[in-house]
C-alpha atoms as a PDB file:
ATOM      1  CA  UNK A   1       0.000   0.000   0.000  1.00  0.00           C
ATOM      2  CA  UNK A   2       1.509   3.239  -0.971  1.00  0.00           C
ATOM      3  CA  UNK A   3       0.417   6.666  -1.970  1.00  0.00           C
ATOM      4  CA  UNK A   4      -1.663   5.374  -4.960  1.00  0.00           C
ATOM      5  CA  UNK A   5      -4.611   5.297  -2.752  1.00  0.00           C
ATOM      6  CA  UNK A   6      -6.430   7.307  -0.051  1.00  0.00           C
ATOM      7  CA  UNK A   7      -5.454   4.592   2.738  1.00  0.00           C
ATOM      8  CA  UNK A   8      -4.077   5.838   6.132  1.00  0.00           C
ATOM      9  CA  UNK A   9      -0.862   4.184   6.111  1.00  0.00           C
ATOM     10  CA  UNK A  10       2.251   2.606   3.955  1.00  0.00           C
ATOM     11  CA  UNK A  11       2.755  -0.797   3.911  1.00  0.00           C
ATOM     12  CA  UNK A  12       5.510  -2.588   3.059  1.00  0.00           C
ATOM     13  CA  UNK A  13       6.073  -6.226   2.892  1.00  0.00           C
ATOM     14  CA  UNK A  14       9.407  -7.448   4.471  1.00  0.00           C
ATOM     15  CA  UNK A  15       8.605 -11.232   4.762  1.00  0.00           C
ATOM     16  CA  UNK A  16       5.971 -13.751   3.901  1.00  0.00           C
ATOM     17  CA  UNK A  17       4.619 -13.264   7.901  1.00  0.00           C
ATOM     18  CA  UNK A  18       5.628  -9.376   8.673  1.00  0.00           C
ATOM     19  CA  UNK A  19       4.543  -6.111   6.654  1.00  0.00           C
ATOM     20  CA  UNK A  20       5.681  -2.904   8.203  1.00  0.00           C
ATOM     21  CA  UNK A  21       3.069   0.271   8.276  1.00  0.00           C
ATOM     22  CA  UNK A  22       4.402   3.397   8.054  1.00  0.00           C
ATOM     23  CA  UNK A  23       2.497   6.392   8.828  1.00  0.00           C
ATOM     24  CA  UNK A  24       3.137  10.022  10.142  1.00  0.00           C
ATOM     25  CA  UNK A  25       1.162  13.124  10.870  1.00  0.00           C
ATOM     26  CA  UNK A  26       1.372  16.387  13.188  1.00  0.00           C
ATOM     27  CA  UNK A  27      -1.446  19.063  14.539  1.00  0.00           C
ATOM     28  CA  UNK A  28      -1.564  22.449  15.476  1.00  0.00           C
ATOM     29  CA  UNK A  29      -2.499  22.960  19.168  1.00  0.00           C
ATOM     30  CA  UNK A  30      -6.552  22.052  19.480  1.00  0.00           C
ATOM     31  CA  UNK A  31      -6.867  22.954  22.899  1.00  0.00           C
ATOM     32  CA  UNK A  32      -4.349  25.216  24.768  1.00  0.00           C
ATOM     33  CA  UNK A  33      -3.628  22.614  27.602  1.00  0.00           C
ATOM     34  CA  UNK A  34      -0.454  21.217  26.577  1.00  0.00           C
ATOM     35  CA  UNK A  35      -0.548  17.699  28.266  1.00  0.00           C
ATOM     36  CA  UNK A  36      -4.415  17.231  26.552  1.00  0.00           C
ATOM     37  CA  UNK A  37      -2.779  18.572  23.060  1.00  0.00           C
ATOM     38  CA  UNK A  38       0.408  15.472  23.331  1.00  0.00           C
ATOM     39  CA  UNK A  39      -2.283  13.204  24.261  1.00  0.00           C
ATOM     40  CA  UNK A  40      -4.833  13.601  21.142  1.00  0.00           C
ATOM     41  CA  UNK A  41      -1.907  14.371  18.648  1.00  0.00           C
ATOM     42  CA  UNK A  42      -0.200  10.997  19.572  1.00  0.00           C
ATOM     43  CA  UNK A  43      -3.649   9.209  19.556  1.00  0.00           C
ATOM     44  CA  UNK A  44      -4.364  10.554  16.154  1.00  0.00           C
ATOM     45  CA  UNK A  45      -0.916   9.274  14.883  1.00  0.00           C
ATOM     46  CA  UNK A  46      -1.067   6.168  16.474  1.00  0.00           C
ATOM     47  CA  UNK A  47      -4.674   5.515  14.742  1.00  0.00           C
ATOM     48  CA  UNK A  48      -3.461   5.225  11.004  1.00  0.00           C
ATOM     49  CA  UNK A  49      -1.433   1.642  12.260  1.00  0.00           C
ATOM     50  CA  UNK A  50      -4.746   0.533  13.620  1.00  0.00           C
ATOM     51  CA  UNK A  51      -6.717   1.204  11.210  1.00  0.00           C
ATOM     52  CA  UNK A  52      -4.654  -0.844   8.845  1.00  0.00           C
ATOM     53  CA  UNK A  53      -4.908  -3.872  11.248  1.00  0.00           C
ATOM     54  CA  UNK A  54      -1.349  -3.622  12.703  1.00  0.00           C
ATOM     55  CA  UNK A  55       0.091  -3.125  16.016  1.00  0.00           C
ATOM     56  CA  UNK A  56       2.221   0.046  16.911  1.00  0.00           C
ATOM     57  CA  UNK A  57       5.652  -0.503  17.518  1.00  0.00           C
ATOM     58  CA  UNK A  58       8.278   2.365  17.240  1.00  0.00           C
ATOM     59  CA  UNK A  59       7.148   6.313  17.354  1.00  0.00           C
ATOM     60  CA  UNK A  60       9.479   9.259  16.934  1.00  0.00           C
ATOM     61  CA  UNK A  61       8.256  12.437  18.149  1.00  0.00           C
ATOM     62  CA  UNK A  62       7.716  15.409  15.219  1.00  0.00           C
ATOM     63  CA  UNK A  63       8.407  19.277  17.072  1.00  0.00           C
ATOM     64  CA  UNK A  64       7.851  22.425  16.206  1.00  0.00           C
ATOM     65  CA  UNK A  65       7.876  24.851  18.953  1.00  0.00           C
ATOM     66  CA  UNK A  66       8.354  28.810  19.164  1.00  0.00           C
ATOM     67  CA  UNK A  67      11.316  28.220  22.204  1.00  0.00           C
ATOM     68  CA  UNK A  68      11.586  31.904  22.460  1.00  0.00           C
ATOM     69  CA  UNK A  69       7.929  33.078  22.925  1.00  0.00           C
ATOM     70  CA  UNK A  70       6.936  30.180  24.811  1.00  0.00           C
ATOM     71  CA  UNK A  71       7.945  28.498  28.555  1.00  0.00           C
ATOM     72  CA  UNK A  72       9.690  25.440  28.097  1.00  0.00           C
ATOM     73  CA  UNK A  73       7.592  23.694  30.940  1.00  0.00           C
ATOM     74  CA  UNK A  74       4.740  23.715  27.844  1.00  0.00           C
ATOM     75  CA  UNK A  75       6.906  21.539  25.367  1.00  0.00           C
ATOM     76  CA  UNK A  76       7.992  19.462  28.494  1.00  0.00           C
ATOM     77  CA  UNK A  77       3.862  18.699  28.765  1.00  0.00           C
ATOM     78  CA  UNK A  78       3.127  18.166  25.154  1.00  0.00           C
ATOM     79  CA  UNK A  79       5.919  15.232  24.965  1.00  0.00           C
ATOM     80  CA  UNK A  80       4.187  14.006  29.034  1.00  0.00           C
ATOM     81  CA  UNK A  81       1.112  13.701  26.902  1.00  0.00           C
ATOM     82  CA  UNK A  82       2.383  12.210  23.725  1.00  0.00           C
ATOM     83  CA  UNK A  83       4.822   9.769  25.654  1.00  0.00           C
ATOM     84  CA  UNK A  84       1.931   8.254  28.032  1.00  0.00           C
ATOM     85  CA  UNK A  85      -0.245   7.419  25.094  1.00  0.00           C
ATOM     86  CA  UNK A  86       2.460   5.915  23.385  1.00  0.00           C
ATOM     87  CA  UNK A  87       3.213   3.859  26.112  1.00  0.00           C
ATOM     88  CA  UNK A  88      -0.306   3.302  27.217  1.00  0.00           C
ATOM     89  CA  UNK A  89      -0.592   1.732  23.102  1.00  0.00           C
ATOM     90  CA  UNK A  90       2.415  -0.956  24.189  1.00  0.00           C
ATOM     91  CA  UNK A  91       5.004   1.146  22.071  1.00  0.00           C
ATOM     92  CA  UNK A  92       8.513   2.688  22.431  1.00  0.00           C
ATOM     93  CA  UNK A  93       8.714   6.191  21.947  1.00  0.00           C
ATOM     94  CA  UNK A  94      12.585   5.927  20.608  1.00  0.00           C
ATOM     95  CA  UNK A  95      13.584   9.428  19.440  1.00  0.00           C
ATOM     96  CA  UNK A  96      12.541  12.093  17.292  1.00  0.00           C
ATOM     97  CA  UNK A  97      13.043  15.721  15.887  1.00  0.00           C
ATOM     98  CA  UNK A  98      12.864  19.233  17.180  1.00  0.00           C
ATOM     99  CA  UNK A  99      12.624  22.481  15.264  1.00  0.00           C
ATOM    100  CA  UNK A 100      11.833  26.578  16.281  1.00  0.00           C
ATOM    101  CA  UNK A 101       8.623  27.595  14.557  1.00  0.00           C
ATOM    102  CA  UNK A 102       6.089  30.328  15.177  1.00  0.00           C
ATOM    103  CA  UNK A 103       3.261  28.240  16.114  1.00  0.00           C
ATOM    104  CA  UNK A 104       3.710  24.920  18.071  1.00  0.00           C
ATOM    105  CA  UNK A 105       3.220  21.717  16.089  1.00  0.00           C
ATOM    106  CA  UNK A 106       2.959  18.105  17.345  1.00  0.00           C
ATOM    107  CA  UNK A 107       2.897  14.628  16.111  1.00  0.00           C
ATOM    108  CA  UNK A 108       4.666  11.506  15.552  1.00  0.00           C
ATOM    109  CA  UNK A 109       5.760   9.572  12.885  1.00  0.00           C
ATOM    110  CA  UNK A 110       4.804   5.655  14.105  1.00  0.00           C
ATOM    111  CA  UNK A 111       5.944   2.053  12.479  1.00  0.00           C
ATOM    112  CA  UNK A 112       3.776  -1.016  13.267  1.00  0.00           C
ATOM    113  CA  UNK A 113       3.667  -4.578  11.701  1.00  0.00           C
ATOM    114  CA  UNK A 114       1.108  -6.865  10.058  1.00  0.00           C
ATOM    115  CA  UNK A 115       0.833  -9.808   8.534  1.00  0.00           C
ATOM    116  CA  UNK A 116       0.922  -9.397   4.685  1.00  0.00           C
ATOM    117  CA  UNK A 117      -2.439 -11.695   4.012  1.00  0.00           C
ATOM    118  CA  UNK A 118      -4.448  -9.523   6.947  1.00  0.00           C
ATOM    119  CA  UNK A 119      -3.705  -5.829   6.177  1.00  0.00           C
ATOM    120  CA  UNK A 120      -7.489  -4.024   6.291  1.00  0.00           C
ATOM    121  CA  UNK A 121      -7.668  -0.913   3.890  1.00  0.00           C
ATOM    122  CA  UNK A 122     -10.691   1.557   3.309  1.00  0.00           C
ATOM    123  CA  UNK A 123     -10.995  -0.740  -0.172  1.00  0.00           C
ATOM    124  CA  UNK A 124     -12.422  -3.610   1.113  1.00  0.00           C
ATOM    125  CA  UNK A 125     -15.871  -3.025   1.895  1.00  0.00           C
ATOM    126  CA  UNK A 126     -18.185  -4.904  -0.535  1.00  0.00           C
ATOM    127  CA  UNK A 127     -22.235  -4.471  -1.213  1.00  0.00           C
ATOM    128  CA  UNK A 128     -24.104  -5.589   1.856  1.00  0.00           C
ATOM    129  CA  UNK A 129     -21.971  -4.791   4.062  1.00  0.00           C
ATOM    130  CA  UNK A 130     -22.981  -2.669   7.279  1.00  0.00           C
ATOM    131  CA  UNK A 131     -20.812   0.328   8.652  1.00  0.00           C
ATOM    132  CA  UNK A 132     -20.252   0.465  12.314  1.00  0.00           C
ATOM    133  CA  UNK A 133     -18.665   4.205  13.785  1.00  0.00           C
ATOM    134  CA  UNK A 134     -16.794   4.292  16.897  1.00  0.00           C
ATOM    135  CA  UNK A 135     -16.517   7.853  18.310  1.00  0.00           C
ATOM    136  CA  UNK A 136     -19.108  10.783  18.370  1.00  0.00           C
ATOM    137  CA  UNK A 137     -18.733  13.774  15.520  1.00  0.00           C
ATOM    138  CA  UNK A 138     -18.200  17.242  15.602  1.00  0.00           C
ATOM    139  CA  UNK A 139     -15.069  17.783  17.287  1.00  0.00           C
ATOM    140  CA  UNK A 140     -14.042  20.813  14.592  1.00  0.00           C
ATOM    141  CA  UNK A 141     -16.268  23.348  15.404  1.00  0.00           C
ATOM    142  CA  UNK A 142     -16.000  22.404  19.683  1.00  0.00           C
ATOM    143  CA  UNK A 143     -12.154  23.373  18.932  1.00  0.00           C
ATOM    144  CA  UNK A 144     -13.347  26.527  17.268  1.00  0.00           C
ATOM    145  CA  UNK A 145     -16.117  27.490  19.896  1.00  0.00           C
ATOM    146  CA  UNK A 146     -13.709  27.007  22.698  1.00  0.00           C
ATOM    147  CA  UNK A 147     -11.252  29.442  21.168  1.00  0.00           C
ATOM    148  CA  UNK A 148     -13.860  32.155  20.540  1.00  0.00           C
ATOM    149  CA  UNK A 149     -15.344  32.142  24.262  1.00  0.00           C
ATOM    150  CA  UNK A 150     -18.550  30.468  22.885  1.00  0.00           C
ATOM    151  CA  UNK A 151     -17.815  27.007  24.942  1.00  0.00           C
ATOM    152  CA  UNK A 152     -16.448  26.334  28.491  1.00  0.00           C
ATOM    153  CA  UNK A 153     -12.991  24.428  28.156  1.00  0.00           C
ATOM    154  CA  UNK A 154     -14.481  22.505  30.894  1.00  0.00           C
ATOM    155  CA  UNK A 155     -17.309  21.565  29.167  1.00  0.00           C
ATOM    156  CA  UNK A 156     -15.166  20.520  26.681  1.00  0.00           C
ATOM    157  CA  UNK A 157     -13.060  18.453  28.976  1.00  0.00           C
ATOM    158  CA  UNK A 158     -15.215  17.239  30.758  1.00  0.00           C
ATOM    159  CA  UNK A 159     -17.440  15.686  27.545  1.00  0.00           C
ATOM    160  CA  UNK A 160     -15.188  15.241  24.591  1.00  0.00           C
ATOM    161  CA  UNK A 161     -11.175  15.492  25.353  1.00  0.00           C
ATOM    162  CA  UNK A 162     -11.415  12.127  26.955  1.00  0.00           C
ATOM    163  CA  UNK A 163     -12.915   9.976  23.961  1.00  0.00           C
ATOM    164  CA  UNK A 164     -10.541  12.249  21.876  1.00  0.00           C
ATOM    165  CA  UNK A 165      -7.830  11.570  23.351  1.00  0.00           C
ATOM    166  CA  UNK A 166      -8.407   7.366  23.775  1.00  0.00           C
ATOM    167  CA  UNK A 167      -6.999   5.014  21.779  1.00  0.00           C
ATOM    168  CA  UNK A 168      -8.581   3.107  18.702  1.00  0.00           C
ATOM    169  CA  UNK A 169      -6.584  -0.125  19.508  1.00  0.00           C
ATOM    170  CA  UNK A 170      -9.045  -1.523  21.720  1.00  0.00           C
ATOM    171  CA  UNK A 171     -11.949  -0.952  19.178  1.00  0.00           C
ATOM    172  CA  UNK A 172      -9.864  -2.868  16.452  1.00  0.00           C
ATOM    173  CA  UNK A 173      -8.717  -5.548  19.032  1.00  0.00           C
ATOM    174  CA  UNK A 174     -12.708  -6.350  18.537  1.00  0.00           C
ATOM    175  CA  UNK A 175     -13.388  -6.061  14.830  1.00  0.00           C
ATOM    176  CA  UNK A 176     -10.749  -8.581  14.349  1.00  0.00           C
ATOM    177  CA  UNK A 177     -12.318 -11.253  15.425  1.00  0.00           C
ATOM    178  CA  UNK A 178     -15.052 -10.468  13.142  1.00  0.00           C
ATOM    179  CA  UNK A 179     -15.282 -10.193   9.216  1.00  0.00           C
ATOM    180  CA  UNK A 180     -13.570  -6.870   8.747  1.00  0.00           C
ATOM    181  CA  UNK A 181     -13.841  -5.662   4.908  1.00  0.00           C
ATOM    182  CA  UNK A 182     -12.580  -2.463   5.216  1.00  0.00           C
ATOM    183  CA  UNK A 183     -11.343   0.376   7.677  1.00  0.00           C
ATOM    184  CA  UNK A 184     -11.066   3.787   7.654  1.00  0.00           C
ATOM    185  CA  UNK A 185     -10.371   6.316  10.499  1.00  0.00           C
ATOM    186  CA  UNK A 186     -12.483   9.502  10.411  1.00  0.00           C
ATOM    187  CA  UNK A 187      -9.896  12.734  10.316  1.00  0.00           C
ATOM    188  CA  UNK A 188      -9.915  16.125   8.509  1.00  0.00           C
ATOM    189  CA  UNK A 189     -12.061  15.655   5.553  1.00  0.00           C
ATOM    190  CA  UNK A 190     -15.247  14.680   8.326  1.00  0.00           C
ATOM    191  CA  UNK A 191     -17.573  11.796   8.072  1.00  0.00           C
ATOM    192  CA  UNK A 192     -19.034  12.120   4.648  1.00  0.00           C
ATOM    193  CA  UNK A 193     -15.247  12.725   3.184  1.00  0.00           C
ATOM    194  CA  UNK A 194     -14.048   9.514   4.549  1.00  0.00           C
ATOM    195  CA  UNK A 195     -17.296   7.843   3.471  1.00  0.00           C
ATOM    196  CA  UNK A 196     -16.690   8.687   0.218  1.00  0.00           C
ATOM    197  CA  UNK A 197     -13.125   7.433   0.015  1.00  0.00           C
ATOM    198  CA  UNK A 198     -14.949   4.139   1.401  1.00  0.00           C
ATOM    199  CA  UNK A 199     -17.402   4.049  -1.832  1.00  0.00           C
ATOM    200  CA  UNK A 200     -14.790   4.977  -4.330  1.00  0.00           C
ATOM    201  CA  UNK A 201     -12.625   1.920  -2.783  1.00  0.00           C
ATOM    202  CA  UNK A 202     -15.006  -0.543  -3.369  1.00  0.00           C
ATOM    203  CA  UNK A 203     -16.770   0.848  -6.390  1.00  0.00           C
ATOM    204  CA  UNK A 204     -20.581   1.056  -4.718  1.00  0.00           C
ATOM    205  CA  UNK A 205     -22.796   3.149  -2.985  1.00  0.00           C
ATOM    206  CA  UNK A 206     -22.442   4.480   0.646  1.00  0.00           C
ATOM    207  CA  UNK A 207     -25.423   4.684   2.635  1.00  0.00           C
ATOM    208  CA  UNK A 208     -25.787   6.794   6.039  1.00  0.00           C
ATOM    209  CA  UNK A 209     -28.659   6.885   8.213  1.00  0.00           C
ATOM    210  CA  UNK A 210     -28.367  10.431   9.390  1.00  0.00           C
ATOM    211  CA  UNK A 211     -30.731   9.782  12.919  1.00  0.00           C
ATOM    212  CA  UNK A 212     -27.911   6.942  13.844  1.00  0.00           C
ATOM    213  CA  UNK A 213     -24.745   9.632  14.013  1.00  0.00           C
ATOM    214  CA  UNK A 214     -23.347  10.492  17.517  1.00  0.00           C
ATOM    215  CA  UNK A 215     -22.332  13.720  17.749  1.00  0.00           C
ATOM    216  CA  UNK A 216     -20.494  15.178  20.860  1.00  0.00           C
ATOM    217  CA  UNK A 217     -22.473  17.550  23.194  1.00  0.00           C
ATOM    218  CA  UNK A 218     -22.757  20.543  21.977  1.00  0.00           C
ATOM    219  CA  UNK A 219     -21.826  20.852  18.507  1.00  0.00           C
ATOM    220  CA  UNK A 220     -25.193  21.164  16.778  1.00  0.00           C
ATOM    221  CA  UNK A 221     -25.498  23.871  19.233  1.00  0.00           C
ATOM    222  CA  UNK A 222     -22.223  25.829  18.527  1.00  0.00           C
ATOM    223  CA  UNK A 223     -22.968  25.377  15.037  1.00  0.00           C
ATOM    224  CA  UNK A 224     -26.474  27.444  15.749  1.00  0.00           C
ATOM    225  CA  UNK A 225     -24.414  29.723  17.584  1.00  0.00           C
ATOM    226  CA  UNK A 226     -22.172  30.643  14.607  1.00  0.00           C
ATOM    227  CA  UNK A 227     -19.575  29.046  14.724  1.00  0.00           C
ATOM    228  CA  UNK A 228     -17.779  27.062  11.963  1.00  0.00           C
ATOM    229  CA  UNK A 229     -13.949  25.436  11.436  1.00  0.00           C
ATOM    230  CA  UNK A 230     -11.920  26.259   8.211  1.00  0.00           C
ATOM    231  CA  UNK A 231     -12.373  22.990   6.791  1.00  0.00           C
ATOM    232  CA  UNK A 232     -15.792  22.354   6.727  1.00  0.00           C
ATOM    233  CA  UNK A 233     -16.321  24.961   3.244  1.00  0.00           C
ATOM    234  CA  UNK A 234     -13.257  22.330   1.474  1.00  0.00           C
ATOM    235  CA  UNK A 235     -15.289  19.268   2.964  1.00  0.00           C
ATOM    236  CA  UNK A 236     -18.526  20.556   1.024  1.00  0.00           C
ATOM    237  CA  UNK A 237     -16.852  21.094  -1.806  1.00  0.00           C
ATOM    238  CA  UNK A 238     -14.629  18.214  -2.169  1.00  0.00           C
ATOM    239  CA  UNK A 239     -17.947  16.475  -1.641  1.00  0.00           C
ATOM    240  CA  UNK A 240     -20.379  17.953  -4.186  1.00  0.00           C
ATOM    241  CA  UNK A 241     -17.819  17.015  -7.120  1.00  0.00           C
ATOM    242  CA  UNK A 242     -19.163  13.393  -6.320  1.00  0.00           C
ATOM    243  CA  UNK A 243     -22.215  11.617  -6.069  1.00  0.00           C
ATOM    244  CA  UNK A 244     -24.198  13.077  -2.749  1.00  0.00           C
ATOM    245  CA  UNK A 245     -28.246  12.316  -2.816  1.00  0.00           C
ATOM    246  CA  UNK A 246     -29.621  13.676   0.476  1.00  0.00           C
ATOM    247  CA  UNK A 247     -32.705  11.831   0.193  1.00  0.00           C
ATOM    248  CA  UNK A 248     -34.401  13.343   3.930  1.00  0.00           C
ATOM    249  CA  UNK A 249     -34.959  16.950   4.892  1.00  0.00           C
ATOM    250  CA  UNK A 250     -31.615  18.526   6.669  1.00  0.00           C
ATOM    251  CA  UNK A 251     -31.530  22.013   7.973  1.00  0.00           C
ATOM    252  CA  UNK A 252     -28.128  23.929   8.033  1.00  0.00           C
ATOM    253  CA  UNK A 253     -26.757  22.864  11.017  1.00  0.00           C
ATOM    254  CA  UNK A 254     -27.126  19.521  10.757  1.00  0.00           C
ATOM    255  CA  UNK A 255     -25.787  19.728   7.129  1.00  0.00           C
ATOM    256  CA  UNK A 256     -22.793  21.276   8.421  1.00  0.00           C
ATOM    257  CA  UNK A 257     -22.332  18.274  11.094  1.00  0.00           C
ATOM    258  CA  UNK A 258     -21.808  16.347   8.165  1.00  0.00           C
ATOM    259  CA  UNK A 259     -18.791  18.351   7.394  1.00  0.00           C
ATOM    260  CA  UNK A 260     -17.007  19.058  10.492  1.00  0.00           C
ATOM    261  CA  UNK A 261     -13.736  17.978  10.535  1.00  0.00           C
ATOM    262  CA  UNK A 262     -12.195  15.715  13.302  1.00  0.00           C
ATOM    263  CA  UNK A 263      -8.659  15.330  14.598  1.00  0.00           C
ATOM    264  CA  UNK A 264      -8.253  11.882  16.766  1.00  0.00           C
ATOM    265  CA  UNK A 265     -11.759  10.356  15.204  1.00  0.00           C
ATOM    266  CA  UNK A 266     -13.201   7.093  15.621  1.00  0.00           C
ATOM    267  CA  UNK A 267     -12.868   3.999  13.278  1.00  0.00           C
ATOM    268  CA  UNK A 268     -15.708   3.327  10.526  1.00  0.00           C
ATOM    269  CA  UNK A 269     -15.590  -0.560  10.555  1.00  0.00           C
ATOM    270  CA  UNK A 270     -17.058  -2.168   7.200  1.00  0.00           C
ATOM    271  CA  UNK A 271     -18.561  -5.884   8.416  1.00  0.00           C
ATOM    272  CA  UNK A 272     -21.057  -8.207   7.033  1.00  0.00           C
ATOM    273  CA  UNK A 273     -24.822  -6.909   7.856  1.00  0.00           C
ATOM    274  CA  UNK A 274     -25.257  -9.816  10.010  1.00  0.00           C
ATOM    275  CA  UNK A 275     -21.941  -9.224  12.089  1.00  0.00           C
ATOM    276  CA  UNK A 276     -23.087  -5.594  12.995  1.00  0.00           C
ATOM    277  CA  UNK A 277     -24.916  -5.862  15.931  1.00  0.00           C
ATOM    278  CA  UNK A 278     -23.013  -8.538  17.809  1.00  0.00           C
ATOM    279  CA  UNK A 279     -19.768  -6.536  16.538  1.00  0.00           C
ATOM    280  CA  UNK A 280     -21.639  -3.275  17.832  1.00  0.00           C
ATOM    281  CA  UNK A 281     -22.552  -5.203  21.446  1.00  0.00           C
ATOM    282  CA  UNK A 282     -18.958  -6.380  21.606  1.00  0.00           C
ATOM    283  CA  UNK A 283     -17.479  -2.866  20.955  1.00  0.00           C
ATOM    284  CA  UNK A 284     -19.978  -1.842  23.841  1.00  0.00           C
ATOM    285  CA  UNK A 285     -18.427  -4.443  26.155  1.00  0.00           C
ATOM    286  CA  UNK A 286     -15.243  -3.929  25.451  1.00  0.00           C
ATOM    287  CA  UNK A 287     -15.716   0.088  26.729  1.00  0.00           C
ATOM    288  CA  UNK A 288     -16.347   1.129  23.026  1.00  0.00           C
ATOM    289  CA  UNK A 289     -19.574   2.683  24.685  1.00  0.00           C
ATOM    290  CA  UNK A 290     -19.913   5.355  21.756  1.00  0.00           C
ATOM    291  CA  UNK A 291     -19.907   2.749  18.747  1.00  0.00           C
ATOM    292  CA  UNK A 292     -23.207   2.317  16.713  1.00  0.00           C
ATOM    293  CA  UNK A 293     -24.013   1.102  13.597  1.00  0.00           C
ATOM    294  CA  UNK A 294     -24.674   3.844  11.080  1.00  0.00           C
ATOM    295  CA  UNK A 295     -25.076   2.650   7.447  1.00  0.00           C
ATOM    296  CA  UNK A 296     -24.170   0.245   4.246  1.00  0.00           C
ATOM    297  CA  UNK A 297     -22.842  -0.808   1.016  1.00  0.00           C
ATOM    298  CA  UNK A 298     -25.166  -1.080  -1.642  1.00  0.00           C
ATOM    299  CA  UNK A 299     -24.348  -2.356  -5.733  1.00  0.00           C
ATOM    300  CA  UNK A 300     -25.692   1.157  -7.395  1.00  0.00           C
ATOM    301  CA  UNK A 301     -23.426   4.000  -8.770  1.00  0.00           C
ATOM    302  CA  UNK A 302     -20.453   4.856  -6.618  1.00  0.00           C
ATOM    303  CA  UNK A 303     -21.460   7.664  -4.530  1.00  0.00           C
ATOM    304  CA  UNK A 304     -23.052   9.020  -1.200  1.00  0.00           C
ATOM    305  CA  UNK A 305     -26.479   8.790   0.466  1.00  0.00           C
ATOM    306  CA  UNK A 306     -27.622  10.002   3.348  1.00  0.00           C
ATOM    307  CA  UNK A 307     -31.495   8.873   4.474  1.00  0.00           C
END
């Protein structure tokens, strides 16, 4: 797996039993508390080796950090954060890089294995096939409405940073023992933009039941409010050039939902329809408490629909 597709990682095959995954990827500060910020960064990095079925091994921290306008007790708390969720995934944190920049940046670039014959891509989903999602939505514009004095930060930390911030390892601990197609973590481009790199993978129709979505407290709410994220205009867009029916009446807000990009997302697992709701009940045991079952696969023209 290389660049030739919209998958979250590299893979490359170094034996008949082990394929090494290769990913990398950085944010700007969501939050100003520097120990939340390492946590979700690493947790977003770390989710591109899950999604692909493999296990995180190695991570090497990416920094950029403006030494000279900021305390150095802040960069000491964004590595805390990004070491314990490294270590909290069962990897080594082995090294990394460090740069001055104006605005701090922080990520990791993170190697895990798989074996070559069970490598799960956002291809593999096939016609009659159910989607399961495993975090809430609209993390984008709770960033945004924190910044502008719109939302309490500890409303915010209180409802969201923590499922941010966890791990999807233990989700895809679960999906593996069940028929997993396809996988695809849900990032920048929101839920419908990740869809849609799910249809064109497997050449069929996406289908998602708009009542099913979990959306974090508060976000339809900030999004009545006024508030927005710079993506969510470049989510529309990239959208429209494909095939989107909205076949059920959606007012603006919950349009824009649809949109809102997320940093540290849950997994959208592609299953068998009749493996959804035990692999929905096993997510729920597990402490996957958020997952639901929110759509399908269908053999009609590669697109989008939302019902």
């Amino acid at each position: 797996m290389g660049i030739e597709t919209a998958d979250d990682a590299a893979v490359y095959r170094l034996s008949d039993e082990i394929a090494m995954i290769n990913t990398v990827d950085f944010i700007t500060p969501p939050v100003d508390d520097p120990y939340w910020f390492g946590q979700i960064s690493a947790a977003n990095s770390i989710s591109d080796i899950y999604s692909m079925g493999g296990r995180p091994l190695t991570a090497l921290n990416l920094v950029m950090f403006p030494s000279r306008q900021l305390d150095m007790g802040i960069l000491k708390e964004i590595l805390r954060g990004g070491h314990d969720k490294v270590v909290e995934a069962g990897a080594c944190l082995v090294g990394g890089h460090t740069v001055d920049d104006e605005e701090p940046k922080y990520g990791l670039s993170v190697s895990g294995t798989v074996h070559p014959d069970r490598i799960i891509t956002n291809a593999g989903a096939r016609p009659g096939d159910a989607l399961v999602l495993t975090k809430p939505l609209g993390s984008g514009v709770l960033f945004n409405a924190v910044r502008s004095g719109r939302l309490a930060f500890t409303d915010l930390e209180r409802d969201v940073l923590p499922m941010l911030a966890a791990l999807n390892g233990p989700a895809m601990e679960v999906a593996l023992r069940f028929d997993l197609h396809a996988c695809t973590d849900v990032t920048g481009f929101g839920i419908l933009g990740h869809l849609l790199e799910v249809a064109h993978g497997c050449d069929a129709r996406v289908t998602v039941e708009f009542d099913t979505l979990p959306f974090y407290p508060h976000a339809a709410a900030m999004y009545r409010k006024g508030e927005t994220t710079g993506s969510n205009k470049a989510n529309r867009e990239m959208v429209a050039r494909h095939r989107l029916e909205i076949r059920r009446s959606l007012d603006s807000v919950e349009e824009e939902l649809l949109y809102d990009p997320q940093t540290s997302g849950g997994l959208i697992l592609a299953v068998p329809d009749g493996q959804a709701d035990d692999l929905v009940s096993a997510l729920h045991e597990a402490g996957v408490a958020t997952a639901v079952r929110i759509g399908g696969i269908s053999d009609d023209d590669v697109g989008l629909s939302v019902e």
